[in-house]
Protein backbone atom coordinates (compact mmCIF):
# COMPACT_ATOMS: atom_id res chain seq x y z
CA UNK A 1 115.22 219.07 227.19
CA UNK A 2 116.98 215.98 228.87
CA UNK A 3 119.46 216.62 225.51
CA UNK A 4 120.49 219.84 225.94
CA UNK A 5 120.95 219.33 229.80
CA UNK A 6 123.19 216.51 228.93
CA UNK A 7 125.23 218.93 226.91
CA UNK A 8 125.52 221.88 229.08
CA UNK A 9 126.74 219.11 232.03
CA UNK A 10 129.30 218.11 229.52
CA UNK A 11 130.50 221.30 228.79
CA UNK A 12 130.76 222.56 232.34
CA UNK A 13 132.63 219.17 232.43
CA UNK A 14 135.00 219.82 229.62
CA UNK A 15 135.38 223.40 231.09
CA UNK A 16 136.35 222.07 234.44
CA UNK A 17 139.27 220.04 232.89
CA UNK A 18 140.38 222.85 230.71
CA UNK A 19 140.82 224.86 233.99
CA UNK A 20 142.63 221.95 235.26
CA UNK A 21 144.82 220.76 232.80
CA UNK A 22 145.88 224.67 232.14
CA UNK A 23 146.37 224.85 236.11
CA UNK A 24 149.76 226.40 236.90
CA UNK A 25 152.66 223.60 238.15
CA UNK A 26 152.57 222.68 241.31
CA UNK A 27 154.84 224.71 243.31
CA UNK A 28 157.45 222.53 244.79
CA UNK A 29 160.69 222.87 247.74
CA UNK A 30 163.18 221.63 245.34
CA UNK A 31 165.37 224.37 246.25
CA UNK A 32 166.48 222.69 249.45
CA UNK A 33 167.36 219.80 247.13
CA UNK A 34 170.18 217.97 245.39
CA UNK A 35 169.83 219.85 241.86
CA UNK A 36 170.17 217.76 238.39
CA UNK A 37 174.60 218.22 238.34
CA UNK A 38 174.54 217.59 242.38
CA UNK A 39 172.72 214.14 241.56
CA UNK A 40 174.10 213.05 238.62
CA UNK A 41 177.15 213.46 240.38
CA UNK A 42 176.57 211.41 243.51
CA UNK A 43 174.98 208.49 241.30
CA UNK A 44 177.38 208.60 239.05
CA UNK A 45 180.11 208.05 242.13
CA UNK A 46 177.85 205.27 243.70
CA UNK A 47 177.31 203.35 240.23
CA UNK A 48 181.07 202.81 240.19
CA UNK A 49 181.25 201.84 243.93
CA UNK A 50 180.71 197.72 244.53
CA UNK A 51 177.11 196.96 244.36
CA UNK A 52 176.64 193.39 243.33
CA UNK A 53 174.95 194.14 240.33
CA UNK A 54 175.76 193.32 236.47
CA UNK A 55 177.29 196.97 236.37
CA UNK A 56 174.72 198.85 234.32
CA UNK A 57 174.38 202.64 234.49
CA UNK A 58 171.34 203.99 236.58
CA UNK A 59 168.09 205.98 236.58
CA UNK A 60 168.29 208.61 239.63
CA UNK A 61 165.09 210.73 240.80
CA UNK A 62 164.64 212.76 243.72
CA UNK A 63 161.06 214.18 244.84
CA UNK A 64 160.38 216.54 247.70
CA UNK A 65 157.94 216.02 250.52
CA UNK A 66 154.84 216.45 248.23
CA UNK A 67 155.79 214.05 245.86
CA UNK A 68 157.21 216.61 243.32
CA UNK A 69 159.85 215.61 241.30
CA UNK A 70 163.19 217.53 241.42
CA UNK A 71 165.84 216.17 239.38
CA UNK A 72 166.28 213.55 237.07
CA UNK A 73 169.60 212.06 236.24
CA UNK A 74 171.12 209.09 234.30
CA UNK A 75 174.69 207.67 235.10
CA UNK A 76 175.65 206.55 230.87
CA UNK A 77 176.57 208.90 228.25
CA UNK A 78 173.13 209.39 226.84
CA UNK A 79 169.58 208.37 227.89
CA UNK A 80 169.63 205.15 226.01
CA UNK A 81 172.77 203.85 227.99
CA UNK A 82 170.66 202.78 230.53
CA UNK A 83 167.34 200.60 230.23
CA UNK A 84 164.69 203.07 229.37
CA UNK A 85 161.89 201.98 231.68
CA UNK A 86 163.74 202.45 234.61
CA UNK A 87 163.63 206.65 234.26
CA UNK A 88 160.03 205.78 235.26
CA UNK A 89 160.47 203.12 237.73
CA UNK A 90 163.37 205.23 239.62
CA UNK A 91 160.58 208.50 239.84
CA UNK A 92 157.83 205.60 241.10
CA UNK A 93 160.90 204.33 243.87
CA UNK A 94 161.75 207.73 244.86
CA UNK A 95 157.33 208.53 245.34
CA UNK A 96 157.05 205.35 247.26
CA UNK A 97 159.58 205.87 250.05
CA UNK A 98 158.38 209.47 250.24
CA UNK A 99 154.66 208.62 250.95
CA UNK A 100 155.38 205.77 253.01
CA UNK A 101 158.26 207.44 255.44
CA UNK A 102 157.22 209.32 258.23
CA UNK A 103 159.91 212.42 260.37
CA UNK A 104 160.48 209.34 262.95
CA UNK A 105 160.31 205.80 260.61
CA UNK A 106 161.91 205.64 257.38
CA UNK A 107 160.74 202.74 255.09
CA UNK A 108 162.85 201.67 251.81
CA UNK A 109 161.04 200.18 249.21
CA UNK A 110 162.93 196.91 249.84
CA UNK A 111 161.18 196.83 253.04
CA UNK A 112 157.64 197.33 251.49
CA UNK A 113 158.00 193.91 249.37
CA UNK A 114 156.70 191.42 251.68
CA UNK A 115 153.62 192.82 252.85
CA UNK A 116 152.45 193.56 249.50
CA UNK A 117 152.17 190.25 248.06
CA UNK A 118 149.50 187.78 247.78
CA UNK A 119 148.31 187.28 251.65
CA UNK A 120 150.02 189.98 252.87
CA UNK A 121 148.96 193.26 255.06
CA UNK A 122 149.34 195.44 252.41
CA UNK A 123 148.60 193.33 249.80
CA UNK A 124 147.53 195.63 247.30
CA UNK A 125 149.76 198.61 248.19
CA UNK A 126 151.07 198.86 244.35
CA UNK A 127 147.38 200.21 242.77
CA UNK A 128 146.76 202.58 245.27
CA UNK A 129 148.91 205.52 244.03
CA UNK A 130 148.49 205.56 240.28
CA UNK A 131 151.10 206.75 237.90
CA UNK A 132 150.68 209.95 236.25
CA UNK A 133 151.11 208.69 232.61
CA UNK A 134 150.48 211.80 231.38
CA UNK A 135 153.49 213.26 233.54
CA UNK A 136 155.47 210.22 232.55
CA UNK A 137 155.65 209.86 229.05
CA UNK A 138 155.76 213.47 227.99
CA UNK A 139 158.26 214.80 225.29
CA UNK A 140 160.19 215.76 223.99
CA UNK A 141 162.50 212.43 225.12
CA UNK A 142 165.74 214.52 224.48
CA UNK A 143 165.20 216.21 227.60
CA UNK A 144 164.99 212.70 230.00
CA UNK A 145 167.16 212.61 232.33
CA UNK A 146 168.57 216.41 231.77
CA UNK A 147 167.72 219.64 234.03
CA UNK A 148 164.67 219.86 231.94
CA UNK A 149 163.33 216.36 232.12
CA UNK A 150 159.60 216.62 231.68
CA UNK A 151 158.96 215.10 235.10
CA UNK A 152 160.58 217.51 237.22
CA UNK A 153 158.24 219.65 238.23
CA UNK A 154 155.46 217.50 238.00
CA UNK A 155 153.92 214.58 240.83
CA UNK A 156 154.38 211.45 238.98
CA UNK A 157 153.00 209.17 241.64
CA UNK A 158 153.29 205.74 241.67
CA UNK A 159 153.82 202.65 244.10
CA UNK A 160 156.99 200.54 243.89
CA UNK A 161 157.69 197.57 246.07
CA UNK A 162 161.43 196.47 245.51
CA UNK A 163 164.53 197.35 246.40
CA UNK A 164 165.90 201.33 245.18
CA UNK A 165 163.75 203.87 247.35
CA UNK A 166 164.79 205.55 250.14
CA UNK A 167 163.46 208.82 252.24
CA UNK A 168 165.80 211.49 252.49
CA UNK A 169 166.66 213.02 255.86
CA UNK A 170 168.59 216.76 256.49
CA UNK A 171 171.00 216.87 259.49
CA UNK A 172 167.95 218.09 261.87
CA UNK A 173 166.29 214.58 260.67
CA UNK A 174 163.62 216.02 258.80
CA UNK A 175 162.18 213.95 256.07
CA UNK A 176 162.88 215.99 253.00
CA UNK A 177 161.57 213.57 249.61
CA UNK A 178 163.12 210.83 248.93
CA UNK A 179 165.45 209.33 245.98
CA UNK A 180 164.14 206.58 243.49
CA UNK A 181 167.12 204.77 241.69
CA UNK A 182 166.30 202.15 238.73
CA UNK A 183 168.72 200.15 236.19
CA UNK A 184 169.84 196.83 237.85
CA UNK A 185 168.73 194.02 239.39
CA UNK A 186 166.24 195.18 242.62
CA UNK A 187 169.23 194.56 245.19
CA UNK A 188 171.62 196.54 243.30
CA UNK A 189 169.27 199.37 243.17
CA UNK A 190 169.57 199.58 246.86
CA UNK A 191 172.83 199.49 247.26
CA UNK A 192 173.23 202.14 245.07
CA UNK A 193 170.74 204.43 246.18
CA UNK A 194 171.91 204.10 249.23
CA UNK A 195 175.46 205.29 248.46
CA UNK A 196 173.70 208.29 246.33
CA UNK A 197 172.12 209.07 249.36
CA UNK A 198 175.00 208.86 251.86
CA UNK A 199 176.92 210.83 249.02
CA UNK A 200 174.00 213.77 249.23
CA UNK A 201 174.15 214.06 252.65
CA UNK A 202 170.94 213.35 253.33
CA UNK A 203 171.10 210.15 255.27
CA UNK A 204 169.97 211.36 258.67
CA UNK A 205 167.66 208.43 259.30
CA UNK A 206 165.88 208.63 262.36
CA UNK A 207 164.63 204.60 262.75
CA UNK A 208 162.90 202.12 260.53
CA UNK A 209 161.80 198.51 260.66
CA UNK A 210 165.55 196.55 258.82
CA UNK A 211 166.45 195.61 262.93
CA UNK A 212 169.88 197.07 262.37
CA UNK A 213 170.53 200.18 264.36
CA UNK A 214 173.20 201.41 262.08
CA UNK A 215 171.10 200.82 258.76
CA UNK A 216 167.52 201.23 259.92
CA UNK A 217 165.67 201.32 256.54
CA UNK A 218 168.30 199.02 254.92
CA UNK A 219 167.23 196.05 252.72
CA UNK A 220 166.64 192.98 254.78
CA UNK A 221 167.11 188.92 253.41
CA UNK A 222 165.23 187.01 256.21
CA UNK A 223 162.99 185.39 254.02
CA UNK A 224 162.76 181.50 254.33
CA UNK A 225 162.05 179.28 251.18
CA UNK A 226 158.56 177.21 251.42
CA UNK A 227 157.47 174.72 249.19
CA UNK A 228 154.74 176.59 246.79
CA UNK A 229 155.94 179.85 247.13
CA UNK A 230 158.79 181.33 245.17
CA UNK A 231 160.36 183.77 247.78
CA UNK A 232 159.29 181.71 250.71
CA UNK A 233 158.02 183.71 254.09
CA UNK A 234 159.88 186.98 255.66
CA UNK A 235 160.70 185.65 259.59
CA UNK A 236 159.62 189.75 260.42
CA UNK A 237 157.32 190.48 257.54
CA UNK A 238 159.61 193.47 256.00
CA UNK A 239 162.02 190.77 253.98
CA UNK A 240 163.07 191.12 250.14
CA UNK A 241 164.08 188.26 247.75
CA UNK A 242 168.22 187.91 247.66
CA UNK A 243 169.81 188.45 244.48
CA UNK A 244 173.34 186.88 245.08
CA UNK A 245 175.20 186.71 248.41
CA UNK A 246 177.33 189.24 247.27
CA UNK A 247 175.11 191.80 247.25
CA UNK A 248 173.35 190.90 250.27
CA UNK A 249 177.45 190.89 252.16
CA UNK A 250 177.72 194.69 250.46
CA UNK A 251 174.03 195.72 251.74
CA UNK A 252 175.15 194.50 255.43
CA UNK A 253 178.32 196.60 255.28
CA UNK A 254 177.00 199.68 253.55
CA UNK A 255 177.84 203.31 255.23
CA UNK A 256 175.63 203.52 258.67
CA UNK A 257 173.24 206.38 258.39
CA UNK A 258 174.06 209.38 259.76
């Protein structure tokens, strides 16, 4: 008896995730979006603009307000121009600054870093959102990074907590999604997502936590070496590592929002 209710459990089970897995795709408000030729473009522009990085070509990523994904794009001639694990890491950048911005405070991923490590309030942060691996991994891989890219249409989740996120805002200063770009060092990735973005159009930030009027979610290097620690302590708890001074002078000069 206790047998054959054990089975008929598990195949009401199995039946639920049939249903599930055969569940139609989300539906999404990509239309109001940058589209895959209307972000490769603007990433393309910003990877040739002065970022400070070791000029690589880019993962770009753009998910609406639910966390759907868009449109992904990559900057080289073909997907393996640019390191592979970043198409991933640029969908989990561009999910982060979505579910963490708010219509009236932007936050970048850059500005997430401090808070998350060892000791800090939101220490942590990084295992609350998992990754949908099924999402990210799917085939065929001659579609990454084109229109058809597995991921768009799909909530890939994810938490990321370095520099290359940032919430996307319309002209009323609506939060819209938010892009995720990947490829080069953590700095550079900001600085280049934030040209993408100032390139869309969608830079209508309304405030955030960088101190700087002009650049309210923008990266911020206040953190102050201490012995034992390897990035030292963030004076106002929203600080990132520095990469080189010269991308940390092109981050203080980039376009104000709008």
């Amino acid at each position: 008896m206790k047998k054959t209710l054990f089975n008929l459990a598990l195949l009401g089970s199995l039946a639920v995730a049939s249903n599930i897995a055969l569940a139609e795709p989300a539906k999404s408000n990509c239309a109001a979006l940058p589209n895959h030729a209307t972000l490769k473009a603007a990433l393309t522009t910003a990877r040739h603009q002065a970022n400070g990085g070791f000029d690589l070509d880019m993962w770009g990523t753009i998910v609406d307000r639910d966390g759907i994904v868009c449109a992904v794009a990559f900057t080289g001639l073909n997907r393996g121009d640019q390191w592979p694990g970043s198409r991933v890491i640029s969908a989990q950048k561009a999910n982060t600054a979505n579910a963490f911005s708010l219509p009236g405070l932007a936050l970048s991923t850059a500005n997430l870093y401090t808070a998350t490590q060892p000791g800090g309030s939101l220490f942590g942060l990084q295992l609350s959102n998992p990754v949908d691996t099924a999402a990210a991994y799917k085939g065929p891989a001659k579609n990454y990074g084109q229109p058809n890219d597995p991921l768009v249409k799909n909530a890939i989740g994810g938490v990321n907590v370095f520099g290359g996120g940032l919430a996307l805002y319309d002209k009323n200063k609506n939060i819209v999604g938010a892009i995720g770009v990947s490829g080069d060092s953590s700095c550079a990735d900001h600085n280049i997502a934030w040209l993408t973005r100032h390139g869309l159009n969608l830079d209508f930030v309304p405030a955030g936590v960088s101190g700087d009027a002009l650049r309210p979610d923008n990266i911020v290097y206040d953190i102050t070496a201490q012995a034992g620690q390897m990035s030292g302590t963030s004076k106002d708890g929203w600080g990132h590592p520095a990469c080189t001074a010269e991308v940390a002078a092109i981050a203080a000069s980039l376009p104000a929002v709008q």
